[in-house]
Protein backbone atom coordinates (compact mmCIF):
# COMPACT_ATOMS: atom_id res chain seq x y z
CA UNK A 1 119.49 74.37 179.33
CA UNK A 2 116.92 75.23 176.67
CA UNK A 3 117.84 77.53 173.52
CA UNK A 4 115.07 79.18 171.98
CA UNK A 5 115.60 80.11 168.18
CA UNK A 6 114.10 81.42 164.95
CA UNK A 7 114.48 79.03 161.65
CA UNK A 8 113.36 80.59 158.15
CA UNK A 9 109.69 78.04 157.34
CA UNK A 10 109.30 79.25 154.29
CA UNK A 11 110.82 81.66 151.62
CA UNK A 12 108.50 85.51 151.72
CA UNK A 13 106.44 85.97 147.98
CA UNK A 14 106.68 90.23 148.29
CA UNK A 15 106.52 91.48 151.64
CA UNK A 16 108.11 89.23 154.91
CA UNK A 17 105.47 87.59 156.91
CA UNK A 18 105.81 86.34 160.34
CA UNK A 19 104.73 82.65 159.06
CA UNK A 20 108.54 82.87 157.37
CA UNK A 21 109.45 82.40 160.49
CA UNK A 22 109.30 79.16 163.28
CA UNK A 23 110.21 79.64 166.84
CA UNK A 24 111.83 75.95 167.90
CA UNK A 25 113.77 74.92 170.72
CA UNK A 26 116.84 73.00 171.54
CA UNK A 27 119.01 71.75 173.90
CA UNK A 28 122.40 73.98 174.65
CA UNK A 29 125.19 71.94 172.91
CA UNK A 30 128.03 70.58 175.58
CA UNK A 31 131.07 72.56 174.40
CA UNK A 32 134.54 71.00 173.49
CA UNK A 33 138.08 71.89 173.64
CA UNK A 34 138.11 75.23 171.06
CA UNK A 35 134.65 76.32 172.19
CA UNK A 36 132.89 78.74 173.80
CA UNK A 37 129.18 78.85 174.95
CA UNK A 38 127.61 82.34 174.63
CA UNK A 39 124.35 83.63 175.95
CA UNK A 40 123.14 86.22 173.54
CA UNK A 41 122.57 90.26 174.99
CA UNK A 42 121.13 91.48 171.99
CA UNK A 43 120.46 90.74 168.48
CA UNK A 44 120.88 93.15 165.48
CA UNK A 45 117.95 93.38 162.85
CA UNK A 46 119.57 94.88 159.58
CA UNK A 47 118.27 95.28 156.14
CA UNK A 48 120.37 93.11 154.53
CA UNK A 49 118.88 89.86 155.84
CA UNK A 50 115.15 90.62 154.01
CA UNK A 51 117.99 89.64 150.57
CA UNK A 52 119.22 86.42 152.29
CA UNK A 53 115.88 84.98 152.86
CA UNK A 54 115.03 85.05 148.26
CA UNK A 55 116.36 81.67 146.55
CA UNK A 56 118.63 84.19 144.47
CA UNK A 57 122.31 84.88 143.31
CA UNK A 58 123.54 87.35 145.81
CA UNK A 59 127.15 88.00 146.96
CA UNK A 60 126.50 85.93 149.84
CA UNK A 61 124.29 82.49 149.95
CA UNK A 62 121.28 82.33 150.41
CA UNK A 63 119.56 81.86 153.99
CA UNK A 64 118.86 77.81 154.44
CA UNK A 65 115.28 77.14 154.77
CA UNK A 66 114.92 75.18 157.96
CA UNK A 67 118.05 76.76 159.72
CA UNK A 68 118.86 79.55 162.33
CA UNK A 69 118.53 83.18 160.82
CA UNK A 70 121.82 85.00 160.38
CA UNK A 71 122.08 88.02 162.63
CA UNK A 72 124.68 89.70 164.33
CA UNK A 73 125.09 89.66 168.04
CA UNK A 74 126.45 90.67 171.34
CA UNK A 75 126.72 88.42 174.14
CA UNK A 76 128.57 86.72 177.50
CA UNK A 77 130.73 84.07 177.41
CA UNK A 78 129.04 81.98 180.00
CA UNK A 79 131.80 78.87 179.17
CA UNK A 80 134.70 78.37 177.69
CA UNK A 81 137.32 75.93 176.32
CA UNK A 82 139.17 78.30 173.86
CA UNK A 83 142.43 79.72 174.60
CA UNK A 84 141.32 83.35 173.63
CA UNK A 85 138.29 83.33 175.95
CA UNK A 86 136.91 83.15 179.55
CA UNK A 87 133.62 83.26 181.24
CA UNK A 88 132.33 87.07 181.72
CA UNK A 89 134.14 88.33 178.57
CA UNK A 90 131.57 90.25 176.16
CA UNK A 91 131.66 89.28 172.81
CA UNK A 92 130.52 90.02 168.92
CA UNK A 93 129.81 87.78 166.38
CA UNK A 94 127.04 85.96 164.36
CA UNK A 95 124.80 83.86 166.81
CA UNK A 96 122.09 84.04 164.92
CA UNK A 97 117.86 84.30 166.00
CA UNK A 98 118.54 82.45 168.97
CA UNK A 99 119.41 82.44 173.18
CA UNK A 100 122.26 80.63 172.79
CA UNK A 101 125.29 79.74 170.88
CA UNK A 102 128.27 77.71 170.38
CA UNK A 103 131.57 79.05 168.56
CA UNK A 104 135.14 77.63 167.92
CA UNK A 105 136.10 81.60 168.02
CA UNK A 106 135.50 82.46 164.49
CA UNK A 107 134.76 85.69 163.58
CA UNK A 108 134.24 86.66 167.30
CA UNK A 109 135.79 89.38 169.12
CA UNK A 110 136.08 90.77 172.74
CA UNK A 111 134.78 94.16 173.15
CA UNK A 112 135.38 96.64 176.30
CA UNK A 113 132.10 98.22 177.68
CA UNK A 114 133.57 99.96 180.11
CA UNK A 115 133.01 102.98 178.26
CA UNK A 116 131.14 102.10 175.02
CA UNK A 117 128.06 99.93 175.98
CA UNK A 118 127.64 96.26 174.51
CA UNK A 119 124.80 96.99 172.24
CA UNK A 120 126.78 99.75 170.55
CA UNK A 121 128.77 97.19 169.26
CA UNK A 122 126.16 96.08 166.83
CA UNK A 123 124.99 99.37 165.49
CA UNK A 124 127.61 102.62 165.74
CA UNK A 125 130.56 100.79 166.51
CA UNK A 126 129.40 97.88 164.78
CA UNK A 127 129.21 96.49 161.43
CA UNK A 128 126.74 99.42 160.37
CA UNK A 129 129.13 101.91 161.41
CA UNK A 130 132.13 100.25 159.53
CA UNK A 131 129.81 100.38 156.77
CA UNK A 132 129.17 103.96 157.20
CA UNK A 133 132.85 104.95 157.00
CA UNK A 134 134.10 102.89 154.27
CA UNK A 135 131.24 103.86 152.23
CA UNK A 136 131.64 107.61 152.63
CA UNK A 137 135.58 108.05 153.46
CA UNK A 138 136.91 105.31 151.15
CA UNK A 139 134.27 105.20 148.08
CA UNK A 140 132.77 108.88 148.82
CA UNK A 141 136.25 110.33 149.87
CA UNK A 142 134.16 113.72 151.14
CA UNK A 143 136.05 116.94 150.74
CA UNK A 144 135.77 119.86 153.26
CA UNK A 145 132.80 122.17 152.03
CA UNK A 146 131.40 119.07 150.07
CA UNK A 147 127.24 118.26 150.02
CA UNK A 148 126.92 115.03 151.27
CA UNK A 149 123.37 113.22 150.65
CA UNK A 150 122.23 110.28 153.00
CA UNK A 151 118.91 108.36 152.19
CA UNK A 152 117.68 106.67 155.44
CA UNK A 153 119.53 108.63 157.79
CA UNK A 154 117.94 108.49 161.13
CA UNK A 155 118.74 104.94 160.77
CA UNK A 156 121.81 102.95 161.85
CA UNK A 157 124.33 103.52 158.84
CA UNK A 158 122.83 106.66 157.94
CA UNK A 159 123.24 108.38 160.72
CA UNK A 160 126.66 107.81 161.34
CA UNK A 161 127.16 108.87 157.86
CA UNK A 162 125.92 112.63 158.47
CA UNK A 163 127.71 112.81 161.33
CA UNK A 164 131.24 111.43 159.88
CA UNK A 165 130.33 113.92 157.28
CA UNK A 166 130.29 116.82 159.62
CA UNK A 167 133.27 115.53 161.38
CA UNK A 168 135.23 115.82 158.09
CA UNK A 169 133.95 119.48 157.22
CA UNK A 170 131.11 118.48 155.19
CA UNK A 171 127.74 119.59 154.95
CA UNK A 172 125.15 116.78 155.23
CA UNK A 173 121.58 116.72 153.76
CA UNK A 174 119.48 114.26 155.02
CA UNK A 175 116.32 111.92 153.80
CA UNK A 176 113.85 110.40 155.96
CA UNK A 177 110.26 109.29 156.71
CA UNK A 178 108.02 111.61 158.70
CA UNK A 179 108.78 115.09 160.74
CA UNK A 180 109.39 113.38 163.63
CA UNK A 181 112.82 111.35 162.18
CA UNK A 182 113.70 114.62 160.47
CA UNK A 183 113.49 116.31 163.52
CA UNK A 184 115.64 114.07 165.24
CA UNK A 185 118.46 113.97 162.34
CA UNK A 186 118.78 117.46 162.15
CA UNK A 187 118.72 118.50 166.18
CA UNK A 188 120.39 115.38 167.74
CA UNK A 189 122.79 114.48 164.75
CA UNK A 190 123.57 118.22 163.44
CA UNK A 191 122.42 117.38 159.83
CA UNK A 192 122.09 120.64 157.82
CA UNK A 193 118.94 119.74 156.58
CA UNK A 194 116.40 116.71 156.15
CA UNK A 195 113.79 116.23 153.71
CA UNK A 196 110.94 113.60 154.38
CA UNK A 197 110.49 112.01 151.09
CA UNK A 198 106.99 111.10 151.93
CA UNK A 199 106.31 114.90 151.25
CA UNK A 200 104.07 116.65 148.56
CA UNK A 201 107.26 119.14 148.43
CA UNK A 202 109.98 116.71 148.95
CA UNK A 203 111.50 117.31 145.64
CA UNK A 204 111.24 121.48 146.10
CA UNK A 205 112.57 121.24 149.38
CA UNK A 206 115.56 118.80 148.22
CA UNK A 207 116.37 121.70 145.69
CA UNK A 208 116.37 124.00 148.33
CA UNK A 209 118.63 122.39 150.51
CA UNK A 210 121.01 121.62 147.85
CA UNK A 211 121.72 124.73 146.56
CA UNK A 212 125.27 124.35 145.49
CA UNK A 213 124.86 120.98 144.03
CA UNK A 214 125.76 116.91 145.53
CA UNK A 215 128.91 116.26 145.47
CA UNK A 216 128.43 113.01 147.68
CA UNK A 217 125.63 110.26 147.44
CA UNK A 218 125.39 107.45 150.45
CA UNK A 219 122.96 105.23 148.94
CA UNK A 220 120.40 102.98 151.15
CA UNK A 221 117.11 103.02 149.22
CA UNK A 222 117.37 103.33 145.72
CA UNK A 223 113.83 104.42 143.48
CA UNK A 224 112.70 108.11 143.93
CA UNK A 225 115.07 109.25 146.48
CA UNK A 226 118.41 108.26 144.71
CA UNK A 227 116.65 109.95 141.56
CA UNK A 228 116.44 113.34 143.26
CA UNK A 229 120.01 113.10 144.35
CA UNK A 230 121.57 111.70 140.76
CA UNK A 231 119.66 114.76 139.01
CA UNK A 232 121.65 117.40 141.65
CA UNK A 233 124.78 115.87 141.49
CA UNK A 234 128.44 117.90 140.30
CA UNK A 235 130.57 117.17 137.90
CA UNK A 236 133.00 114.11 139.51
CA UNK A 237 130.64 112.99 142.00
CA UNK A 238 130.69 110.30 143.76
CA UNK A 239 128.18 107.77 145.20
CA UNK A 240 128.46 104.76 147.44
CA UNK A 241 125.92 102.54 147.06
CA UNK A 242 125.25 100.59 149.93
CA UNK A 243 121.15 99.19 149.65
CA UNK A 244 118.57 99.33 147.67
CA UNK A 245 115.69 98.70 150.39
CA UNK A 246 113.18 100.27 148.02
CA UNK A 247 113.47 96.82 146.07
CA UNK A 248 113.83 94.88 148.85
CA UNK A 249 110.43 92.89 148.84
CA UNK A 250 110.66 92.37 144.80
CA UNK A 251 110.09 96.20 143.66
CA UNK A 252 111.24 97.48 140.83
CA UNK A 253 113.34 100.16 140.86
CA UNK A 254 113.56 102.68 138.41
CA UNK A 255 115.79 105.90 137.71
CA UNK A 256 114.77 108.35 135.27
CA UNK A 257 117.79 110.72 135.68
CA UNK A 258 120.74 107.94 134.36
CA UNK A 259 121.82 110.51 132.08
CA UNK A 260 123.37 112.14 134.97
CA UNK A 261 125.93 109.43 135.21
CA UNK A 262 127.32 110.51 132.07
CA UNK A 263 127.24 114.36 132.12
CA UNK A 264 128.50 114.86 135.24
CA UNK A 265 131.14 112.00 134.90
CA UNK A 266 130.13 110.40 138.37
CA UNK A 267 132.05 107.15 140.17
CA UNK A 268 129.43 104.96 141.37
CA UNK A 269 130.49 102.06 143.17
CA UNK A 270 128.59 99.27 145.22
CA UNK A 271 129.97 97.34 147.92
CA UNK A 272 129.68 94.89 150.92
CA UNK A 273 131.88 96.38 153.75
CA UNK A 274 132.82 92.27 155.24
CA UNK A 275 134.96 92.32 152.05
CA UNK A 276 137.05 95.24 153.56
CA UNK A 277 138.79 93.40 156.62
CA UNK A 278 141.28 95.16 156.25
CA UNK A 279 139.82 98.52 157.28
CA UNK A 280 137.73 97.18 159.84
CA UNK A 281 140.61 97.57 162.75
CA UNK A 282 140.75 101.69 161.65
CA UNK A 283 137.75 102.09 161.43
CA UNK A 284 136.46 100.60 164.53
CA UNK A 285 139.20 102.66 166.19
CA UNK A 286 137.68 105.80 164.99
CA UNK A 287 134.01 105.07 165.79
CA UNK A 288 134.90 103.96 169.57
CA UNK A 289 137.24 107.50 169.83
CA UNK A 290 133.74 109.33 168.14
CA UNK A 291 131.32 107.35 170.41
CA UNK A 292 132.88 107.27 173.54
CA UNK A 293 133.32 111.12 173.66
CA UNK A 294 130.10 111.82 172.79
CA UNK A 295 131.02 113.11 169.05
CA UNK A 296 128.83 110.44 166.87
CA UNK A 297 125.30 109.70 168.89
CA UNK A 298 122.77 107.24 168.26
CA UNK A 299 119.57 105.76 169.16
CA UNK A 300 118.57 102.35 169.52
CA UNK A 301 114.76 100.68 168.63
CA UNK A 302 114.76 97.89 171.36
CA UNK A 303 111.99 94.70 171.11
CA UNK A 304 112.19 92.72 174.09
CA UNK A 305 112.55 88.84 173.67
CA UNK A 306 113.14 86.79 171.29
CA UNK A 307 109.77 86.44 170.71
CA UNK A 308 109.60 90.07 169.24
CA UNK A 309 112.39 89.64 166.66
CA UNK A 310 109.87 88.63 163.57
CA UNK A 311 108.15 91.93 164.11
CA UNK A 312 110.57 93.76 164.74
CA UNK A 313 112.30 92.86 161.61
CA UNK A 314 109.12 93.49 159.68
CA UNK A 315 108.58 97.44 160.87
CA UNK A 316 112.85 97.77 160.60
CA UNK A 317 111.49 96.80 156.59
CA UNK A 318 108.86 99.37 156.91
CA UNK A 319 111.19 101.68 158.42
CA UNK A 320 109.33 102.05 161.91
CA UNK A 321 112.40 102.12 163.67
CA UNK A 322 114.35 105.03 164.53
CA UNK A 323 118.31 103.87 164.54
CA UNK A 324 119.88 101.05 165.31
CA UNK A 325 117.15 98.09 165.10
CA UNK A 326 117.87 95.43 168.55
CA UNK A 327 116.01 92.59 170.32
CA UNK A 328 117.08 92.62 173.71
CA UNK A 329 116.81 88.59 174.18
CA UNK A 330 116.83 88.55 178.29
């Protein structure tokens, strides 16, 4: 059997190119007593993979040149020799740009899809969506009546962000790019409002939306958009920063409106939600119960084969996608 997969060539100077990437193949590894064999559903795309592919100090190591791309995936267990697993289960974990994997069962899990399908799993009730919660009812901790602010959210952690938000009594305000994803935040996800920040009146309309003040921040971008938010916020705000995609290709990013940090007294914090096992099992729980009823929706951007994932991964960095960002691989 032959596995297809994407290694990182070469490191991106700015902006990714698709000659970072080089499709190779590979023969499908015979499995040994502890393994399983997985053939890969789909494959998450996710913002936080553009930082992995710099030579820089990160929380997390840099991406090897020459080796498979991280991703997260969903997949069947096709074979197994591990206690914990059989053929047909449906499983998470990191496989990686490619058909085909081999695991001794770390960090994989057995989801049900009898009611919440497989490739919600990597998006909603998925790593972004655990990242949506912690960030917003841990590091936010969102009062009833608050203004919550999401940057990015028609996309996979943003969205589920608003809607938490409204779950919890809150009123969420939105940023996007273009009518069309405001549109959908606001009608589908029951934002109160959504400004497009590519707008010539995105900071009036921001004002307008706002008119009691942030009390909440969920950070994604960084640059301009954060600005606007810092220079509404209320006295003991808080903001969870969670990416800074703005500066994702090597951008600067500036903030004219620090003072705000200190006159309103606000708790910013940063964080990387896989250093939060702990809540993972809660909040997973909470997202499937959300999900499954209907509650928290989402959309999904779907290339098909792996052959797409390079540009798909380039327009999820130009924000062409709407939600969660996938590569169906069969």
């Amino acid at each position: 059997m032959r596995n297809r997969q994407w290694v990182l060539a070469s490191r991106p100077t700015g902006q990714v190119e698709a000659s970072n990437f080089t499709l190779t193949e590979s023969d499908v590894s015979t499995i040994h007593d502890g393994q399983v064999l997985i053939k890969v559903q789909y494959l998450s795309l996710d913002p936080y993979m553009r930082g992995r592919m710099d030579d820089a100090r990160s929380y997390a190591a840099p991406q090897p040149l020459g080796a498979v791309m991280i991703g997260g995936t969903v997949g069947d267990v096709i074979e197994s020799k591990h206690e914990r697993f059989r053929p047909g289960d449906v499983v998470v974990g990191m496989g990686g740009w490619q058909e085909y994997f081999v695991s001794d069962g770390s960090g994989l899990r057995a989801v049900d899809t009898r009611t919440i399908p497989a490739s919600a799993y990597l998006g909603s009730v998925g790593m972004p969506g655990v990242t949506a919660w912690y960030g917003l009812l841990r590091i936010g901790r969102p009062k009833a009546g608050d203004t919550v602010v999401v940057s990015a959210a028609s996309g996979a952690v943003g969205s589920v962000v608003g809607q938490l938000a409204t779950i919890h009594g809150c009123r969420a305000v939105g940023f996007a790019g273009g009518a069309a994803k405001c549109d959908y935040v606001v009608r589908e996800l029951g934002f109160a409002a959504c400004i497009d920040y590519r707008s010539d009146d995105a900071r009036d309309a921001f004002k307008a939306a706002t008119p009691k003040g942030v009390d909440v921040v969920f950070e994604n971008v960084g640059g301009a958009v954060f600005d606007m938010a810092l220079a509404s916020m209320n006295p003991f705000g808080r903001v969870a920063l969670c990416g800074l995609i703005a500066g994702y290709s090597g951008q600067d990013i500036a903030l004219q409106n620090v003072r705000s940090i200190l006159v309103n007294r606000l708790t910013i914090e940063g964080f990387i939600v896989s250093e939060h096992a702990e809540v993972w099992p809660l909040a997973l729980a909470e997202l499937g119960r959300h999900v499954a009823s209907g509650a928290v929706k989402y959309r999904e951007s779907i290339a098909v084969g792996i052959e797409s994932a390079p540009g798909a991964f380039i327009g999820l960095l130009r924000g062409e996608n709407l939600g969660k960002q996938l590569v169906k691989m069969f």
